[in-house]
N, C-alpha and C. Protein backbone atom coordinates (compact mmCIF):
# COMPACT_ATOMS: atom_id res chain seq x y z
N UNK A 1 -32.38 -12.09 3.90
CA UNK A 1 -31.36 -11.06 3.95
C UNK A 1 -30.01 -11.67 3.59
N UNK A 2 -29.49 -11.13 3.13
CA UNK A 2 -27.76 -11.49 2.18
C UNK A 2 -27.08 -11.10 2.64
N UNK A 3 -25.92 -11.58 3.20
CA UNK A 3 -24.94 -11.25 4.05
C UNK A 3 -23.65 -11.03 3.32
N UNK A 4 -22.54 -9.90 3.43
CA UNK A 4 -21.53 -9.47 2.81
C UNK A 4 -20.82 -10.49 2.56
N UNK A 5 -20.68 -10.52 1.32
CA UNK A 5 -19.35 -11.52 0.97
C UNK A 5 -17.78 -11.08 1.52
N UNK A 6 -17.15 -11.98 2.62
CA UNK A 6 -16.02 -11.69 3.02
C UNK A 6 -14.63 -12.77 2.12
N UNK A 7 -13.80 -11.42 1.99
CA UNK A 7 -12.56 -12.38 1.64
C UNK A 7 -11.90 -11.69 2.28
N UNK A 8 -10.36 -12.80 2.28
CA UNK A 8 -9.30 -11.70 3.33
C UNK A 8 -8.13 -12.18 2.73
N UNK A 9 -6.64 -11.78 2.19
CA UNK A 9 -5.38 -12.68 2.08
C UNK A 9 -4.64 -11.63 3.02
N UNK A 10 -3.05 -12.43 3.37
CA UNK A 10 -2.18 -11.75 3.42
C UNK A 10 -1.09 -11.91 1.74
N UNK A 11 -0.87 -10.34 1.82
CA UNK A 11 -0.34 -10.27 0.60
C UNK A 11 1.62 -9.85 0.89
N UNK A 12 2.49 -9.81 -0.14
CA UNK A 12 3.65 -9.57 0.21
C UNK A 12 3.67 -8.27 -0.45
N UNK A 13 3.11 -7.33 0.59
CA UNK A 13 3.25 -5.70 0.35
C UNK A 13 3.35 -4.71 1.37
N UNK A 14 4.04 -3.77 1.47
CA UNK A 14 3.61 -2.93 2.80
C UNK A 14 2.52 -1.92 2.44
N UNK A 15 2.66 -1.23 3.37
CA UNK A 15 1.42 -0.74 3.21
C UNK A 15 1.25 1.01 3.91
N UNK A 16 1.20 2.29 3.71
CA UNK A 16 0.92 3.21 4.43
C UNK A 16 -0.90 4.54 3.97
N UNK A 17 -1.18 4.67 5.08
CA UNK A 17 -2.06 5.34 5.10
C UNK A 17 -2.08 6.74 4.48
N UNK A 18 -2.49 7.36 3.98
CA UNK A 18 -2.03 8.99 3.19
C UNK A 18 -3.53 9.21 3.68
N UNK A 19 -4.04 10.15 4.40
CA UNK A 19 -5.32 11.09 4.76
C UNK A 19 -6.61 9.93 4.91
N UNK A 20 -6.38 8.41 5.22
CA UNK A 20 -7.35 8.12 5.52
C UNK A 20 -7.75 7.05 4.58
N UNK A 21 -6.48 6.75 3.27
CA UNK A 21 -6.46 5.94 2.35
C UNK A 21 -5.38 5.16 2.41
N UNK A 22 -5.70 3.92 2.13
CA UNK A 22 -4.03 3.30 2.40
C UNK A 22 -3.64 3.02 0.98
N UNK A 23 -2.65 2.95 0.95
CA UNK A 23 -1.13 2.58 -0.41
C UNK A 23 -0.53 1.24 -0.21
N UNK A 24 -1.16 0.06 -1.21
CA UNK A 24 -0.21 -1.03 -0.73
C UNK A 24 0.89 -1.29 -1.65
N UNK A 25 2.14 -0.83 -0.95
CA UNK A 25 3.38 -0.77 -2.31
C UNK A 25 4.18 -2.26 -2.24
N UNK A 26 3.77 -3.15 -3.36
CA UNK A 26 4.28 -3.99 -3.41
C UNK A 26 5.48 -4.95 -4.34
N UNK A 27 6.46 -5.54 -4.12
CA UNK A 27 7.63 -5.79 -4.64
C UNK A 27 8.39 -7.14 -4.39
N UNK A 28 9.57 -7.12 -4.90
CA UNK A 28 9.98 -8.71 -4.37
C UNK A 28 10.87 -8.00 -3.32
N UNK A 29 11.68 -8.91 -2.64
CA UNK A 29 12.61 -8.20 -1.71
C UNK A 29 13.44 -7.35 -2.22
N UNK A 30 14.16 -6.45 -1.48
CA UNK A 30 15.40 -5.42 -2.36
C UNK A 30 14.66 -3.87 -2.97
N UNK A 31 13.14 -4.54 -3.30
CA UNK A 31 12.75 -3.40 -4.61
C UNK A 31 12.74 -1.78 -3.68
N UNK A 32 12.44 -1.80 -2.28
CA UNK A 32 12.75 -0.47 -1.51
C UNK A 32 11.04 -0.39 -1.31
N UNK A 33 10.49 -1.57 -0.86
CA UNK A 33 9.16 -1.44 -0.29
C UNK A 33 9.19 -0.47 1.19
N UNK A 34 10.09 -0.74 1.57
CA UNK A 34 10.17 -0.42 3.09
C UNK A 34 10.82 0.79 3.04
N UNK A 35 11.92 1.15 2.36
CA UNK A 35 12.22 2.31 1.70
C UNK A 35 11.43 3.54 1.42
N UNK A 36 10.61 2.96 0.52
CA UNK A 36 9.21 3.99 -0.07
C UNK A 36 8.49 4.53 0.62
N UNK A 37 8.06 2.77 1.82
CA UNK A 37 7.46 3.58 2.98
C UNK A 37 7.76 4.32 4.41
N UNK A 38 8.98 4.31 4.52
CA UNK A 38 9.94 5.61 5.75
C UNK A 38 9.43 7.01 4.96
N UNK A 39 9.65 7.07 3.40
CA UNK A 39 10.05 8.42 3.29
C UNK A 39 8.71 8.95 3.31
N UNK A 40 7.68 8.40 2.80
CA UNK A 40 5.75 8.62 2.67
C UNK A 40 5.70 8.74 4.11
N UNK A 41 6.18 8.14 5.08
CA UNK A 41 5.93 8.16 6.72
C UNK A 41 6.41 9.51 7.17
N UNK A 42 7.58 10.10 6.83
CA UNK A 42 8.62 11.27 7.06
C UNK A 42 7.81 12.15 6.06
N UNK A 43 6.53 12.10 5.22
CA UNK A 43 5.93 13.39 4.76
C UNK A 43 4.61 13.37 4.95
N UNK A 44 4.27 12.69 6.03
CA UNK A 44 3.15 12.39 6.82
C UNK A 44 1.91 11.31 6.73
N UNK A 45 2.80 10.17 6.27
CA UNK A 45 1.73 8.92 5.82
C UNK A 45 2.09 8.06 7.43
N UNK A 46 1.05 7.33 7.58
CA UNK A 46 0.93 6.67 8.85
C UNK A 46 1.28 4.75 8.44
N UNK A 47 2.09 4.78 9.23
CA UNK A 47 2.35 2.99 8.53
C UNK A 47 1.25 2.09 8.78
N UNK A 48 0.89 1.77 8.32
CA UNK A 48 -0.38 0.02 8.54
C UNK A 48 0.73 -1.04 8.58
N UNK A 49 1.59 -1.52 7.91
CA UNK A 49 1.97 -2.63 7.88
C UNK A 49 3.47 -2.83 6.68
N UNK A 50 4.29 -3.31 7.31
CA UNK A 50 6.12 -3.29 6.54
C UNK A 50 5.88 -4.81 5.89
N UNK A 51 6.59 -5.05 4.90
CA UNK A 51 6.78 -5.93 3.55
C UNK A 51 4.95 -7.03 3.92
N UNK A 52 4.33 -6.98 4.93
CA UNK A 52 3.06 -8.25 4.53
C UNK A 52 2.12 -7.42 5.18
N UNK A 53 1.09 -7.54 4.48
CA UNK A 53 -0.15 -7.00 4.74
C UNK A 53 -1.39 -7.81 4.61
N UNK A 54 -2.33 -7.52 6.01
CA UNK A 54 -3.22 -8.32 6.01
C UNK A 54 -4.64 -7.41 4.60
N UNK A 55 -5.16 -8.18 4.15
CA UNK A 55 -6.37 -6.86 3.26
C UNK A 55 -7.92 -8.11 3.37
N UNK A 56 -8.64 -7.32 3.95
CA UNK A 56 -9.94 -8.28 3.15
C UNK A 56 -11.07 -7.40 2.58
N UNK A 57 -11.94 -8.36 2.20
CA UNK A 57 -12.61 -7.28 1.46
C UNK A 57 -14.03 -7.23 2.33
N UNK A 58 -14.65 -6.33 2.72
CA UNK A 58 -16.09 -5.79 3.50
C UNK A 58 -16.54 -4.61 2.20
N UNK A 59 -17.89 -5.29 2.24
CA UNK A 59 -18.89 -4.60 1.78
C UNK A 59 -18.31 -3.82 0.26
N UNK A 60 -17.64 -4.78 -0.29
CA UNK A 60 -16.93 -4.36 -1.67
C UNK A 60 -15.73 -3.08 -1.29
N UNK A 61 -15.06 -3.21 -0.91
CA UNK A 61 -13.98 -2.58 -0.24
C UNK A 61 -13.20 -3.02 0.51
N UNK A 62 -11.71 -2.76 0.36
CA UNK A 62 -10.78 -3.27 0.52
C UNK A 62 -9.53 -2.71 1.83
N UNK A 63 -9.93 -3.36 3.39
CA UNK A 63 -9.71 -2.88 4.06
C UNK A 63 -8.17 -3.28 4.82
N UNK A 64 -7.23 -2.48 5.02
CA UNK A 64 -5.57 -3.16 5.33
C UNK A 64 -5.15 -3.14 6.48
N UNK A 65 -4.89 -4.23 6.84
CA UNK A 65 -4.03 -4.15 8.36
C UNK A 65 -2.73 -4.39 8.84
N UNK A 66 -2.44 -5.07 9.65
CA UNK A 66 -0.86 -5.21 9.88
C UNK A 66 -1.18 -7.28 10.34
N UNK A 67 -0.39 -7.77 9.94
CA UNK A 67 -0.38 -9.47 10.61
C UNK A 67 -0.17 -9.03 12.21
N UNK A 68 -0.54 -9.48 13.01
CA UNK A 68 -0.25 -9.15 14.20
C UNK A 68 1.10 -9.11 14.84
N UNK A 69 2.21 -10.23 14.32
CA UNK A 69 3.19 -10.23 14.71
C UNK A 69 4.17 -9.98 14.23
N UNK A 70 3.87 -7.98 13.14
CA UNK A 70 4.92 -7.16 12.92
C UNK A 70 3.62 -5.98 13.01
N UNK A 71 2.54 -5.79 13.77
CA UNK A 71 2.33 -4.58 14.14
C UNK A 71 2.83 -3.71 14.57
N UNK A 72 3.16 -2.38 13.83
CA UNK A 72 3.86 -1.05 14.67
C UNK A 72 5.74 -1.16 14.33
N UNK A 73 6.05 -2.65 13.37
CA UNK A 73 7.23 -2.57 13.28
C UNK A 73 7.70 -2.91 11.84
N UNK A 74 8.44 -1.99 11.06
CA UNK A 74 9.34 -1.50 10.00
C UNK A 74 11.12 -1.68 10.18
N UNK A 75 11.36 -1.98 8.81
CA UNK A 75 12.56 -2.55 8.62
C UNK A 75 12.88 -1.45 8.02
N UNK A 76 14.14 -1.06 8.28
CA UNK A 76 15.20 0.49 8.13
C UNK A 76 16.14 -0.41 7.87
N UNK A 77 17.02 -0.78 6.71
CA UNK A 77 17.99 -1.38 5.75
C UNK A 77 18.92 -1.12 6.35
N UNK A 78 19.60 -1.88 7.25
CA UNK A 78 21.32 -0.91 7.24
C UNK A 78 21.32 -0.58 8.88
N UNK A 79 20.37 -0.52 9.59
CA UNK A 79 19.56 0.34 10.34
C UNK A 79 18.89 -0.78 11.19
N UNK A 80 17.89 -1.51 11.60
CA UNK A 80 17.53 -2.44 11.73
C UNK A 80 15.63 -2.15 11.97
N UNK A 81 15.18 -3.27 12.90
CA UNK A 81 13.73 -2.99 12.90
C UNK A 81 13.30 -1.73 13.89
N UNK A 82 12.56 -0.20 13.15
CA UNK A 82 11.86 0.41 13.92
C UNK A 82 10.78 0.08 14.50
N UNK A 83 10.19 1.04 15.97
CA UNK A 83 8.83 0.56 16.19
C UNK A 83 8.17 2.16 16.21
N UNK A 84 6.70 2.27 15.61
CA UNK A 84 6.20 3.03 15.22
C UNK A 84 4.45 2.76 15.74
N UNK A 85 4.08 4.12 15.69
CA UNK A 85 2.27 3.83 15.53
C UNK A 85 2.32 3.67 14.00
N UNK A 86 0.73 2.57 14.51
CA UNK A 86 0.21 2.18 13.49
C UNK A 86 -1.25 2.39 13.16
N UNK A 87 -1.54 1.97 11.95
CA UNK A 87 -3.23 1.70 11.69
C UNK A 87 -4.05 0.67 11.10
N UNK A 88 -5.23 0.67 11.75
CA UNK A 88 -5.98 -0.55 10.89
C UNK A 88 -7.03 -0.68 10.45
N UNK A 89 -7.05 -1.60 9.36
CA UNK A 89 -8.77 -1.55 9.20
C UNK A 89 -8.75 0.20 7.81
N UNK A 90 -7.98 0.35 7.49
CA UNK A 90 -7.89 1.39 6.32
C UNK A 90 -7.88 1.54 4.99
N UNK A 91 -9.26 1.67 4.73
CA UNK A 91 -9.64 1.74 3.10
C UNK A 91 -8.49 1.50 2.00
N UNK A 92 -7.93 1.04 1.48
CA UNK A 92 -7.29 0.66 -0.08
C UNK A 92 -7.67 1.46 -1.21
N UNK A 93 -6.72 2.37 -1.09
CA UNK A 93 -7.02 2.88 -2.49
C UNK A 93 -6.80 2.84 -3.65
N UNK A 94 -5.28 2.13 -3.76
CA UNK A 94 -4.29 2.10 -4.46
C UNK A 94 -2.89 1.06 -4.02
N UNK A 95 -2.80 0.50 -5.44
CA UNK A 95 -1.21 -0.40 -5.17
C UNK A 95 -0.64 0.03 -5.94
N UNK A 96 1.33 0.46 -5.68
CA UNK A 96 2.04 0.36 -6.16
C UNK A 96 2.93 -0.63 -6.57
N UNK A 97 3.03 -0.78 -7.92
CA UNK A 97 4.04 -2.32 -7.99
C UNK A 97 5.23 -1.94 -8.24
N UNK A 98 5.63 -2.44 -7.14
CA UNK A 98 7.57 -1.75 -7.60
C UNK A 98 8.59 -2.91 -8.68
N UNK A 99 7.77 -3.91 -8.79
CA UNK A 99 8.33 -5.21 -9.90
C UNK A 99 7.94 -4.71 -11.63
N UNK A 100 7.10 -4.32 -11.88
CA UNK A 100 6.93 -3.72 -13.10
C UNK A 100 7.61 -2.50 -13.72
N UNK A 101 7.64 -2.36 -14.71
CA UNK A 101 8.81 -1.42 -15.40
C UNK A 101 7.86 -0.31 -15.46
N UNK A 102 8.30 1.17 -15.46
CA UNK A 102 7.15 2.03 -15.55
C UNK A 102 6.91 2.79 -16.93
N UNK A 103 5.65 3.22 -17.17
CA UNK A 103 5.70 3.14 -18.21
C UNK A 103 5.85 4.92 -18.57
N UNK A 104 6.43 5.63 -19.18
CA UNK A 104 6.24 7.50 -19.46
C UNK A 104 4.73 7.93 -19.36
N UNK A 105 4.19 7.09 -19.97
CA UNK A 105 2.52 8.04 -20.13
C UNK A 105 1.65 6.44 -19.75
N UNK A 106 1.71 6.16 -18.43
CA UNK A 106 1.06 4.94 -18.20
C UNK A 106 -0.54 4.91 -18.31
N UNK A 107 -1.07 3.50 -18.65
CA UNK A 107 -2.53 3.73 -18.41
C UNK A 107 -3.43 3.85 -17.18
N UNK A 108 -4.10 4.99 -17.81
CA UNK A 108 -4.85 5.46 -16.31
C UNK A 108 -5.91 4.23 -15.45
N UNK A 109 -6.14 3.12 -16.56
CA UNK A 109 -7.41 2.34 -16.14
C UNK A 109 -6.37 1.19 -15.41
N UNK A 110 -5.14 1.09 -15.45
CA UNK A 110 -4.31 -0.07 -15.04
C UNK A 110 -4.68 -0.54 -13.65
N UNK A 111 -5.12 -1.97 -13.37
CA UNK A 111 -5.67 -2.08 -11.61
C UNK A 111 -4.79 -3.49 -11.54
N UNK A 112 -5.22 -4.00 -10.63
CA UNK A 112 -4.92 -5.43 -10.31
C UNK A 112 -6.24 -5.67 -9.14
N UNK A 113 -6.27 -7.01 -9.27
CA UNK A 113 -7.32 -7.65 -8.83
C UNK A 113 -6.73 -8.28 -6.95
N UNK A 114 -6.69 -7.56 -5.98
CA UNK A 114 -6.83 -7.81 -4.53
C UNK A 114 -7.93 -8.84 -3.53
N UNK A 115 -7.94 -9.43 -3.57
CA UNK A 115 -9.23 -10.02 -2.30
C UNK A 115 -10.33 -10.38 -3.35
N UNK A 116 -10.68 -9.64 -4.15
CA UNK A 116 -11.49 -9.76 -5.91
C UNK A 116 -12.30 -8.23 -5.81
N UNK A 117 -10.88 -7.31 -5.04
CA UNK A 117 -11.64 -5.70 -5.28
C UNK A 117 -10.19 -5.63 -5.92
N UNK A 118 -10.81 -4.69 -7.01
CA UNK A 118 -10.06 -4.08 -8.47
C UNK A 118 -9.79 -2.55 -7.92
N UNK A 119 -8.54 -2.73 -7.78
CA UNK A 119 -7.62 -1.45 -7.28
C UNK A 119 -6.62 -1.03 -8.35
N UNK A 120 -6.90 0.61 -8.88
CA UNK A 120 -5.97 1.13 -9.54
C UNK A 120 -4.49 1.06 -8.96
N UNK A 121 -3.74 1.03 -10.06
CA UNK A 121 -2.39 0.43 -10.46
C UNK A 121 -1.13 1.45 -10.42
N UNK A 122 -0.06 1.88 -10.22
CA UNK A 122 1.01 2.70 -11.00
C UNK A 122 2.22 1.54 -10.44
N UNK A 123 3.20 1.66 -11.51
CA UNK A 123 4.39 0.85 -11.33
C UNK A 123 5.48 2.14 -11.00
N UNK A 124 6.44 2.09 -10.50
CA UNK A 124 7.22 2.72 -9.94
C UNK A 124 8.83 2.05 -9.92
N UNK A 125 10.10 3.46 -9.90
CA UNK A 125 10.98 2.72 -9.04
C UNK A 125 11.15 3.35 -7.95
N UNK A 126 10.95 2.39 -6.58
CA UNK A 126 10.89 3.27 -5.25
C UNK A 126 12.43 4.08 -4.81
N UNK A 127 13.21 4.00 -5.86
CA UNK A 127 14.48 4.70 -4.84
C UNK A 127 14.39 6.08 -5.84
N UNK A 128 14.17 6.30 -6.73
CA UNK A 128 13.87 7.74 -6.98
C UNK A 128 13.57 8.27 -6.53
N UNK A 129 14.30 10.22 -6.59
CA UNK A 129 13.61 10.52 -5.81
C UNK A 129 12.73 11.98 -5.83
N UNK A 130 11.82 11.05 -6.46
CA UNK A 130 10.74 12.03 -6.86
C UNK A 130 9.51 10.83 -6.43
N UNK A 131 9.49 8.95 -5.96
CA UNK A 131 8.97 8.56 -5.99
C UNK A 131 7.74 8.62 -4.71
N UNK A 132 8.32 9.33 -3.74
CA UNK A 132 6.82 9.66 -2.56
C UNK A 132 5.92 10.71 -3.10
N UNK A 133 6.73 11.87 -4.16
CA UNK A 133 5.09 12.45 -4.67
C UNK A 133 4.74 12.02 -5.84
N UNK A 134 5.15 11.23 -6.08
CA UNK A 134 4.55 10.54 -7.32
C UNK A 134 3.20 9.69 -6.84
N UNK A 135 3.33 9.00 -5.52
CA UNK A 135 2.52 8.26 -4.82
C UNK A 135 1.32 8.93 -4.72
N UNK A 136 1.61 10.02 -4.02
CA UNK A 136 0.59 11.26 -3.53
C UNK A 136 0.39 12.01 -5.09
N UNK A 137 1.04 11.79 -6.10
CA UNK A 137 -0.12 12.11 -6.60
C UNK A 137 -1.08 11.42 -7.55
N UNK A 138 -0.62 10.20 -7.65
CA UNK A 138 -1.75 9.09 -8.42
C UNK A 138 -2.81 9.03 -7.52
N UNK A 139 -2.68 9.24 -6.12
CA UNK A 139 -3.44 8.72 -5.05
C UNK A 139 -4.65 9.57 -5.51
N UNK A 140 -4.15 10.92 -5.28
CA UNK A 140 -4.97 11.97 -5.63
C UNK A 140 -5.83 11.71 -7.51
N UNK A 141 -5.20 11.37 -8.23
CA UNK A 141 -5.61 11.30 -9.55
C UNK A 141 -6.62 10.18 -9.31
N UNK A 142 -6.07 8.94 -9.54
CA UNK A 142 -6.78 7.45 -9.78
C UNK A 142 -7.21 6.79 -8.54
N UNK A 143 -6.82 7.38 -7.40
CA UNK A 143 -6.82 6.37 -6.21
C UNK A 143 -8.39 6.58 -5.70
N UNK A 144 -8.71 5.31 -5.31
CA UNK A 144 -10.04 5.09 -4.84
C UNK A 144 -10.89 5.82 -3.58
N UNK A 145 -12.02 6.52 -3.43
CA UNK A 145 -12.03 7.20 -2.64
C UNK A 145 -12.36 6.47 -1.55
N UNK A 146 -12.06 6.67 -0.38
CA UNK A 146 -12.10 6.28 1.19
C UNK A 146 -13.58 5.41 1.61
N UNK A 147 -14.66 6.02 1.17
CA UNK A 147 -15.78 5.73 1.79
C UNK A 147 -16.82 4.93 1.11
């Protein structure tokens, strides 16, 4: 019997849940990672984890958590650290890269390679503000299903 290949990193991304799928939006500092994810939180996304995220991969799927010692807590710019519920252990559906330039008619097959699970892609700029349904709706288009 063959036992699941496990991998796990922490990556420099945050991370929020949308219906049971998580979003890991990732950037260098400044890009409005934490930003992106207040306003997705304020239209009903659940936080997993602010600028580092734990992800490994089970059973070819890519599951996100919080490092333990910023569980439940988010950085508000200006504002300082909130504390919030959190979640874990939540399917990957999708990364946003807020370092890449975006493209008008981007490609739909665009992924990046996580843990060595291949997760569809959209580049973004997070302070627009049209950029939380833009999230919700690649999620919905390209984003990987839950189960």
């Amino acid at each position: 019997m063959r036992t699941p290949t496990l991998s796990s990193e922490t990556i420099h991304a945050s991370c929020v849940a949308i219906e049971g799928r998580a979003v890991l939006i990732g950037g260098r500092s400044g890009q409005g990672k934490s930003d992106l994810s207040l306003r997705l939180i304020d239209r009903g996304a659940k936080l997993v984890s602010d600028d580092y995220s734990f992800v490994r991969r089970e059973r070819g799927r890519l599951l996100a958590s919080p490092p333990d010692n910023i569980a439940g807590k988010i950085e508000a710019r200006g504002v300082g650290i909130l504390e919030m519920p959190f979640e874990r252990d939540v399917p990957v559906a999708l990364y946003v890269d807020l370092d890449a330039r975006p493209e008008r008619l981007p490609d739909p097959e665009e992924s990046r390679m996580v843990a060595g699970v291949r997760l569809p892609t959209i580049a973004l700029v997070a302070f627009e503000a049209s950029a939380p349904l833009k999230v919700e709706a690649a999620l919905r288009l390209i984003g990987l299903a839950a189960a």
